[in-house]
PDB file of N, CA and C in Angstrom:
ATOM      1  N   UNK A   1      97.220  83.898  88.836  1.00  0.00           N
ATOM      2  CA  UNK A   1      98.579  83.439  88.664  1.00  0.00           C
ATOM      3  C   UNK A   1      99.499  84.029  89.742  1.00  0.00           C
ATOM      4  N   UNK A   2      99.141  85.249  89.959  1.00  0.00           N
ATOM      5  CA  UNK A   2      99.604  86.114  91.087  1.00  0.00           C
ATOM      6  C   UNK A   2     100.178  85.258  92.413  1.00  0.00           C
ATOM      7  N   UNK A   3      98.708  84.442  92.738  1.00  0.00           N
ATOM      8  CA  UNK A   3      98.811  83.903  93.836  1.00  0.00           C
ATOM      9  C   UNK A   3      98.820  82.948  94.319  1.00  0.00           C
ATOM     10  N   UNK A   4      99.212  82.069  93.053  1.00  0.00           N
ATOM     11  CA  UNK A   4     100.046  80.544  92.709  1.00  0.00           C
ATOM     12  C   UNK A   4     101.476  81.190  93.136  1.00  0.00           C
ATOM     13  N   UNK A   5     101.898  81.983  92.547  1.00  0.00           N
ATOM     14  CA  UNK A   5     103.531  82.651  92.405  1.00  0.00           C
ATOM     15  C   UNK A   5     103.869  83.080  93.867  1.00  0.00           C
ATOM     16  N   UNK A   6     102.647  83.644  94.481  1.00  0.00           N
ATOM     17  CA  UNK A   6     103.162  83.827  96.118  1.00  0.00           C
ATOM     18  C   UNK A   6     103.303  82.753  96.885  1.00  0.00           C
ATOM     19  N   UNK A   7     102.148  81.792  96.421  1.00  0.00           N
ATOM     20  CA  UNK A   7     102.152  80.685  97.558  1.00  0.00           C
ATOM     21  C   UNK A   7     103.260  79.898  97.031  1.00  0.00           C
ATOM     22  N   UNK A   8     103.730  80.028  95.940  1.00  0.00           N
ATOM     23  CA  UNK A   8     105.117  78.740  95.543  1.00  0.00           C
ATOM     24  C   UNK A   8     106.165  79.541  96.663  1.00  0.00           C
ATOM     25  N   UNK A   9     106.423  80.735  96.243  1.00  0.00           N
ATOM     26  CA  UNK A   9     107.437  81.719  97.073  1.00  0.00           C
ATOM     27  C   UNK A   9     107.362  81.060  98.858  1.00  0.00           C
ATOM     28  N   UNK A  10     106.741  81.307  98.817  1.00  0.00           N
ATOM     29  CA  UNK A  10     106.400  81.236 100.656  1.00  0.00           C
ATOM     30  C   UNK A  10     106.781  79.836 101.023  1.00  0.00           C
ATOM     31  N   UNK A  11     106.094  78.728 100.236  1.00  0.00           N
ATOM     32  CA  UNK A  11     106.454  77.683 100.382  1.00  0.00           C
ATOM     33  C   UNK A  11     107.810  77.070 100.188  1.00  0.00           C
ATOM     34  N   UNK A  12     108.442  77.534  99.110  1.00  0.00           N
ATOM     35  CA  UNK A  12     109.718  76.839  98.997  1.00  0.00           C
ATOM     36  C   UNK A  12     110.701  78.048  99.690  1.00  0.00           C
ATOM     37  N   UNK A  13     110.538  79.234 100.223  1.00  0.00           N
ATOM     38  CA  UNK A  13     111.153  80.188 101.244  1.00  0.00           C
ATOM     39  C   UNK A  13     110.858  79.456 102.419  1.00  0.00           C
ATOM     40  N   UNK A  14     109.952  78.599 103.313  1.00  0.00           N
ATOM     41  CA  UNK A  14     109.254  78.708 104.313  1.00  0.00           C
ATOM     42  C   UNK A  14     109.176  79.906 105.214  1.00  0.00           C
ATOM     43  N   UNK A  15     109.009  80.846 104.250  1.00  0.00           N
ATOM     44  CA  UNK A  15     108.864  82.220 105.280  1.00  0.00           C
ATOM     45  C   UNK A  15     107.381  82.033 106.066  1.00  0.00           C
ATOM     46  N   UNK A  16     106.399  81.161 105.983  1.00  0.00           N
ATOM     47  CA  UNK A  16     105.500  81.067 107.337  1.00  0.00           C
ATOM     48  C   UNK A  16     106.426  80.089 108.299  1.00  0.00           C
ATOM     49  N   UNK A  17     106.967  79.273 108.533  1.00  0.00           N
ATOM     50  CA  UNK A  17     107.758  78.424 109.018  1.00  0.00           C
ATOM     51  C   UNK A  17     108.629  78.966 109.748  1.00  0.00           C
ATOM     52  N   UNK A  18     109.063  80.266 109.532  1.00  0.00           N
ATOM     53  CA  UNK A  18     109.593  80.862 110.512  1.00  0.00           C
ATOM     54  C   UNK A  18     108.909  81.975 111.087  1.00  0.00           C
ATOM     55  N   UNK A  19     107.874  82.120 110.916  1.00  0.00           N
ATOM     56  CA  UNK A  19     107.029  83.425 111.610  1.00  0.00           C
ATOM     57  C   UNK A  19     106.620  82.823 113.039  1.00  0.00           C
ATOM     58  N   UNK A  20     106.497  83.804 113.802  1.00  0.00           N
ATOM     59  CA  UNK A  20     106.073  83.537 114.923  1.00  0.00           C
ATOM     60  C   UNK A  20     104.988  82.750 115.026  1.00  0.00           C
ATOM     61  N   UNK A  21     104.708  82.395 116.203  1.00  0.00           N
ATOM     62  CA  UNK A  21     102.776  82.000 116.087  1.00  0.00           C
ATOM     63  C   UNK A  21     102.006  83.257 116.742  1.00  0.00           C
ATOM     64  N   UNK A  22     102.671  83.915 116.645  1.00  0.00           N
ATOM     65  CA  UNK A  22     101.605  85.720 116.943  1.00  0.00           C
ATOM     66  C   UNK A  22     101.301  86.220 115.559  1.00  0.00           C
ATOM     67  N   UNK A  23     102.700  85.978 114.794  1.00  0.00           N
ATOM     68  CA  UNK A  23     102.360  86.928 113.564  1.00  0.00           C
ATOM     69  C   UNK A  23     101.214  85.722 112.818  1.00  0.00           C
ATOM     70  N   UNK A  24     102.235  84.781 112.402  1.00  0.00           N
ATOM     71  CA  UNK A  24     100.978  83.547 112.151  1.00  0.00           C
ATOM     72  C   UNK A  24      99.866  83.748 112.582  1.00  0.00           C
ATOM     73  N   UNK A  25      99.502  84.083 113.810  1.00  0.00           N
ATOM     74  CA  UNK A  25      98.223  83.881 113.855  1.00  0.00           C
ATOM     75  C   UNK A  25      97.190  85.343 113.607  1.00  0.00           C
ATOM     76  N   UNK A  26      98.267  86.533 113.073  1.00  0.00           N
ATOM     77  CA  UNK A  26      97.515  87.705 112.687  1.00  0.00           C
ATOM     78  C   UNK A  26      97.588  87.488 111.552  1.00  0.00           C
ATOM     79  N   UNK A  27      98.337  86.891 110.515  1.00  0.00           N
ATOM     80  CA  UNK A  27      98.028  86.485 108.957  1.00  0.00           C
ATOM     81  C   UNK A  27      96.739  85.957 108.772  1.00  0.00           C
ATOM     82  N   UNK A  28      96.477  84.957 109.776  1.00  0.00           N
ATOM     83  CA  UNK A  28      95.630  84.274 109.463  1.00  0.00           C
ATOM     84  C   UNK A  28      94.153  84.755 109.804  1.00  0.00           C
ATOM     85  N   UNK A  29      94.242  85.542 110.550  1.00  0.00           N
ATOM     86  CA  UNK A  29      93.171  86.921 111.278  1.00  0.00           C
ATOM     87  C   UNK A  29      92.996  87.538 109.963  1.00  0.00           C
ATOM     88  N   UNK A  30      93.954  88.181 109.163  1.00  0.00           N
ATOM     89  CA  UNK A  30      93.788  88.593 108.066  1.00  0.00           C
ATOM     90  C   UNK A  30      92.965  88.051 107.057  1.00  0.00           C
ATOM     91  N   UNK A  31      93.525  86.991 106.790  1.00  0.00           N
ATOM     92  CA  UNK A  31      93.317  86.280 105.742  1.00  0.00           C
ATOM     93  C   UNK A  31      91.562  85.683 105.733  1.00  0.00           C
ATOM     94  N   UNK A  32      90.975  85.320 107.186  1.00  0.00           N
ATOM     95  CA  UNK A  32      89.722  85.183 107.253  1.00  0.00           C
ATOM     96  C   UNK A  32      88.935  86.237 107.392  1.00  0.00           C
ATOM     97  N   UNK A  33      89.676  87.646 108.034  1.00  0.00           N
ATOM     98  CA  UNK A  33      88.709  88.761 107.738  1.00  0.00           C
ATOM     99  C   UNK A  33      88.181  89.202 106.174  1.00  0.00           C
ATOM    100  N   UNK A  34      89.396  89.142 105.345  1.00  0.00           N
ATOM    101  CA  UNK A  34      89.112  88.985 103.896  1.00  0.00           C
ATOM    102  C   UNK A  34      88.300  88.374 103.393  1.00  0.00           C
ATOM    103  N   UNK A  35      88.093  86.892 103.863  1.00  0.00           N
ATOM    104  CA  UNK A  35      87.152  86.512 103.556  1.00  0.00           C
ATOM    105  C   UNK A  35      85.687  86.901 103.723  1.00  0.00           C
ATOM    106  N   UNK A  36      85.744  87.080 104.656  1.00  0.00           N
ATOM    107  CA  UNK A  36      84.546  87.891 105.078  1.00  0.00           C
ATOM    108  C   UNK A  36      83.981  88.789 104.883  1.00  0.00           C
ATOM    109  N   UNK A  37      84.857  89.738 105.131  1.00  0.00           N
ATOM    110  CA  UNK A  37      84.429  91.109 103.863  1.00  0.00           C
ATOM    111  C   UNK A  37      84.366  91.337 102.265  1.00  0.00           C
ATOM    112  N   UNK A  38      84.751  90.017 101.760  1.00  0.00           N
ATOM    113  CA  UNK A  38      84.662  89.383 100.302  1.00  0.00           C
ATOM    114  C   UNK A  38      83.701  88.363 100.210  1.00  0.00           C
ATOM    115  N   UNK A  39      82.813  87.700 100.892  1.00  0.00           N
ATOM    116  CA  UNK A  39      82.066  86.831 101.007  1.00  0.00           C
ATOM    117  C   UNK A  39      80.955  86.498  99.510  1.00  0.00           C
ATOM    118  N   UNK A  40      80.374  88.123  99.559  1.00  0.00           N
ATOM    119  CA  UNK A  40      79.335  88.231  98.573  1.00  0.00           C
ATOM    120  C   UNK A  40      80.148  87.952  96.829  1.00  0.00           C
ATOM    121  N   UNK A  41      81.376  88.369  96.566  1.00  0.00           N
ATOM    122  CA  UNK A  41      82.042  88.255  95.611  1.00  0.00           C
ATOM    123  C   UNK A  41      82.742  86.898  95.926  1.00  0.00           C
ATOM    124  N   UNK A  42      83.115  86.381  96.787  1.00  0.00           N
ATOM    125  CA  UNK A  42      83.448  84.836  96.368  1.00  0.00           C
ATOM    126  C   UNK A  42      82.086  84.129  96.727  1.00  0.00           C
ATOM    127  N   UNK A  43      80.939  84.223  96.867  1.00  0.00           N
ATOM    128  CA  UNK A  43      80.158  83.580  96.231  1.00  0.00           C
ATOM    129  C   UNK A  43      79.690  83.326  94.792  1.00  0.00           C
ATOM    130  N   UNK A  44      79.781  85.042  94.958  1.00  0.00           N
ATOM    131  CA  UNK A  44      79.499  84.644  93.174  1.00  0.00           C
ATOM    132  C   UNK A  44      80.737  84.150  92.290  1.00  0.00           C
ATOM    133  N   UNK A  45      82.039  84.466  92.668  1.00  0.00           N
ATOM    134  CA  UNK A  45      82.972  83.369  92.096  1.00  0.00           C
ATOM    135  C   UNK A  45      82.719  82.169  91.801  1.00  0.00           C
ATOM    136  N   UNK A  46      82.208  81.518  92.839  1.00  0.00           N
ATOM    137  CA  UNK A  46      81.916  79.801  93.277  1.00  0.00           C
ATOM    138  C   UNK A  46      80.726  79.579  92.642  1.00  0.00           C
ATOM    139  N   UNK A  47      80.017  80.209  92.708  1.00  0.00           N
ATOM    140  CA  UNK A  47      78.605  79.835  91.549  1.00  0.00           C
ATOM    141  C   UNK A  47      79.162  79.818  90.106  1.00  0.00           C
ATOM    142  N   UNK A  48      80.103  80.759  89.387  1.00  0.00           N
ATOM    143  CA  UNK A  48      80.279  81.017  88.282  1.00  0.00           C
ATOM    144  C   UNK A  48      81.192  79.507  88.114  1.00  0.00           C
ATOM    145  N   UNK A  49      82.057  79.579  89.233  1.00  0.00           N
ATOM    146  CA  UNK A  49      83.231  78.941  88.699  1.00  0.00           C
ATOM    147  C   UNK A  49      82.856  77.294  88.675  1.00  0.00           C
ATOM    148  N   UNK A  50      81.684  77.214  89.792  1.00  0.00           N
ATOM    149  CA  UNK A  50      81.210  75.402  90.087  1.00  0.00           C
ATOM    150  C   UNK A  50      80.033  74.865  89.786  1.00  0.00           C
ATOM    151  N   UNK A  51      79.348  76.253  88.990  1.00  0.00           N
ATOM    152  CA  UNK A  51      78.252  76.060  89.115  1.00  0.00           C
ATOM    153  C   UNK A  51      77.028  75.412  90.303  1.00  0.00           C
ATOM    154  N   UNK A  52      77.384  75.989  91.293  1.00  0.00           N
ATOM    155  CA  UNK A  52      76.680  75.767  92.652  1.00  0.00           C
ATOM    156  C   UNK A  52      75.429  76.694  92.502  1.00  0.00           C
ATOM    157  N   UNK A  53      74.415  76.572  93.271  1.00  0.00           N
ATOM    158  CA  UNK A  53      73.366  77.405  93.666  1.00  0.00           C
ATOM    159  C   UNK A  53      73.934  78.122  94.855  1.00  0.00           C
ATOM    160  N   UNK A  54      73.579  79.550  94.917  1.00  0.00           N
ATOM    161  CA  UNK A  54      73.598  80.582  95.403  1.00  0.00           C
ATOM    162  C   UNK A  54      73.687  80.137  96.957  1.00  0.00           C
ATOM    163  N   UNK A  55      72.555  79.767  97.383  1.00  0.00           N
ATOM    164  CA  UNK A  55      72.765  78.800  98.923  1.00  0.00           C
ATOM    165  C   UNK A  55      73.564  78.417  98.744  1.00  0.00           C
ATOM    166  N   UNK A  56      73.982  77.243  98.398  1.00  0.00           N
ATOM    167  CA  UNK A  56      75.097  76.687  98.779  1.00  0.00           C
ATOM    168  C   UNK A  56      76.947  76.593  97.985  1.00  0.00           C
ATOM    169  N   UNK A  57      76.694  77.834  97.791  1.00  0.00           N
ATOM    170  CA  UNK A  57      78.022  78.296  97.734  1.00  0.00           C
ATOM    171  C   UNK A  57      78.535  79.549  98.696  1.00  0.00           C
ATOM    172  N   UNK A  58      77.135  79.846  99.469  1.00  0.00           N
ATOM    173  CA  UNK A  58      77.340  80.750 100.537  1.00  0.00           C
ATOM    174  C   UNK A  58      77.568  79.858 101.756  1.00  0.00           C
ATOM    175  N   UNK A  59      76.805  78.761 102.159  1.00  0.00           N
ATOM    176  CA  UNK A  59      77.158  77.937 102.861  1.00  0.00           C
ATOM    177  C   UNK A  59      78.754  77.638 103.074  1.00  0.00           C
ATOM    178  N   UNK A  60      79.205  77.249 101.789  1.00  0.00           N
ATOM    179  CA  UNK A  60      80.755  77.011 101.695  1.00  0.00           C
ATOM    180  C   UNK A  60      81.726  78.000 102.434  1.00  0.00           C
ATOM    181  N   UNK A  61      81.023  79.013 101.917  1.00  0.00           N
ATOM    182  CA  UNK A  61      81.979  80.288 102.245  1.00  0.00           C
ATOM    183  C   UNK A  61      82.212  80.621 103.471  1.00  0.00           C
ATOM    184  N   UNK A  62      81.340  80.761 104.493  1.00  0.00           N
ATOM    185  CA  UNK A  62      81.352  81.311 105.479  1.00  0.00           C
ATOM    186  C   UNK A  62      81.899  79.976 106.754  1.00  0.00           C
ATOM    187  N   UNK A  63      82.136  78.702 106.660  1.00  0.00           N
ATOM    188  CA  UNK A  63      82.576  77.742 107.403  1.00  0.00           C
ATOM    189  C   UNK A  63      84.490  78.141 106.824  1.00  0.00           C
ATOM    190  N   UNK A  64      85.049  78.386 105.675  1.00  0.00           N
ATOM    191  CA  UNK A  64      86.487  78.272 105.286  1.00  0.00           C
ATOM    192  C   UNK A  64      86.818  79.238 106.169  1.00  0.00           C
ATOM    193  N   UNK A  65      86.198  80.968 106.355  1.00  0.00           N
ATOM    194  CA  UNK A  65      86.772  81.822 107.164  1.00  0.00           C
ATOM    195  C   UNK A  65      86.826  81.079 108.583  1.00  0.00           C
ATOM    196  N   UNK A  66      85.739  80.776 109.114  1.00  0.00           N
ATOM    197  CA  UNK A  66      85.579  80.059 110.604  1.00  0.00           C
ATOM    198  C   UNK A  66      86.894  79.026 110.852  1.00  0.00           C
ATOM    199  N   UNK A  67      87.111  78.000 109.820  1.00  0.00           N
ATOM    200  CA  UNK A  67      88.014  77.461 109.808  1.00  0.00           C
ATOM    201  C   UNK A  67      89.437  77.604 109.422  1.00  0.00           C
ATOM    202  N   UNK A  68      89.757  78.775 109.271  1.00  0.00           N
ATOM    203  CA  UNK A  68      90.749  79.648 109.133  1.00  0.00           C
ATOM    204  C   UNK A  68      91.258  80.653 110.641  1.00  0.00           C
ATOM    205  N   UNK A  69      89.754  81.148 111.034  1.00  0.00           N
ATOM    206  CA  UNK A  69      90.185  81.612 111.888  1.00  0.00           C
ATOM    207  C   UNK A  69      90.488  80.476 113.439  1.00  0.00           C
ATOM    208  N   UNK A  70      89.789  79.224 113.695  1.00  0.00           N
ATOM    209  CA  UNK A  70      90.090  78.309 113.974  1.00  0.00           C
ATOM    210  C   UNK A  70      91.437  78.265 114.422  1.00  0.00           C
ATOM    211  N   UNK A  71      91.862  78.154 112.824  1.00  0.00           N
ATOM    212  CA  UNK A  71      93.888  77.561 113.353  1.00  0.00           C
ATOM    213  C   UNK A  71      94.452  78.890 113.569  1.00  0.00           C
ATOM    214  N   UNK A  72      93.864  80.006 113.918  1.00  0.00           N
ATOM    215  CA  UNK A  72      95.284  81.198 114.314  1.00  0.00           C
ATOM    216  C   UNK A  72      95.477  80.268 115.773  1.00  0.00           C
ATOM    217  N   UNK A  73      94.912  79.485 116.567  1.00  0.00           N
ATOM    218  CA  UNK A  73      95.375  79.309 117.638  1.00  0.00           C
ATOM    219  C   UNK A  73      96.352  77.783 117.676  1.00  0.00           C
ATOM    220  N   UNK A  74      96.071  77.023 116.596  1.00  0.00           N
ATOM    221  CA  UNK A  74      96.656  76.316 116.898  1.00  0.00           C
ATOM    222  C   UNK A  74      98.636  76.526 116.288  1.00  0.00           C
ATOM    223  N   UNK A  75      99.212  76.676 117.433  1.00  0.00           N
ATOM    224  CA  UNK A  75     100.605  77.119 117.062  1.00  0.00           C
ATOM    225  C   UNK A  75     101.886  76.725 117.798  1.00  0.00           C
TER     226      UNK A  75
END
C-alpha cells in the first residue's frame, strides 16, 4: 500500500517531471540495482503470487531490471 501511496504522490506532484535527466537517470540506476540484488526474493514473489514455475519467473525478472536500466538514458 506503501507504494501505491508513493507512486500516486509522485505522480500527481510530478516530482519525476521535474528532476533532471541525471538524477532521473540515477533513480532509475537505483531502482534496477534493487532489482537485482532482490532478484531471488522477487522470484519467489512471482511464483507465489502467479503461480509461474521457478524458470520462468526468473526469466521475467532479470529482462524488467535490463529494461529499466535501458531508459536511464533515454532523457
Amino acid at each position: 500500500m506503501r507504494a501505491v501511496m508513493t507512486g500516486r504522490t509522485a505522480f500527481d506532484g510530478q516530482r519525476t517531471a521535474r528532476m533532471s535527466d541525471r538524477d532521473r537517470g540515477r533513480m532509475l540506476g537505483v531502482i534496477a540495482g534493487l532489482i537485482h540484488r532482490n532478484a531471488d526474493h522477487l522470484t519467489e514473489l512471482e511464483v507465489r503470487d502467479c503461480g509461474k514455475l521457478i524458470a520462468e519467473a526468473r526469466n521475467d525478472i532479470a529482462p524488467a531490471a535490463s529494461l529499466i536500466e535501458s531508459a536511464k538514458g533515454l532523457g
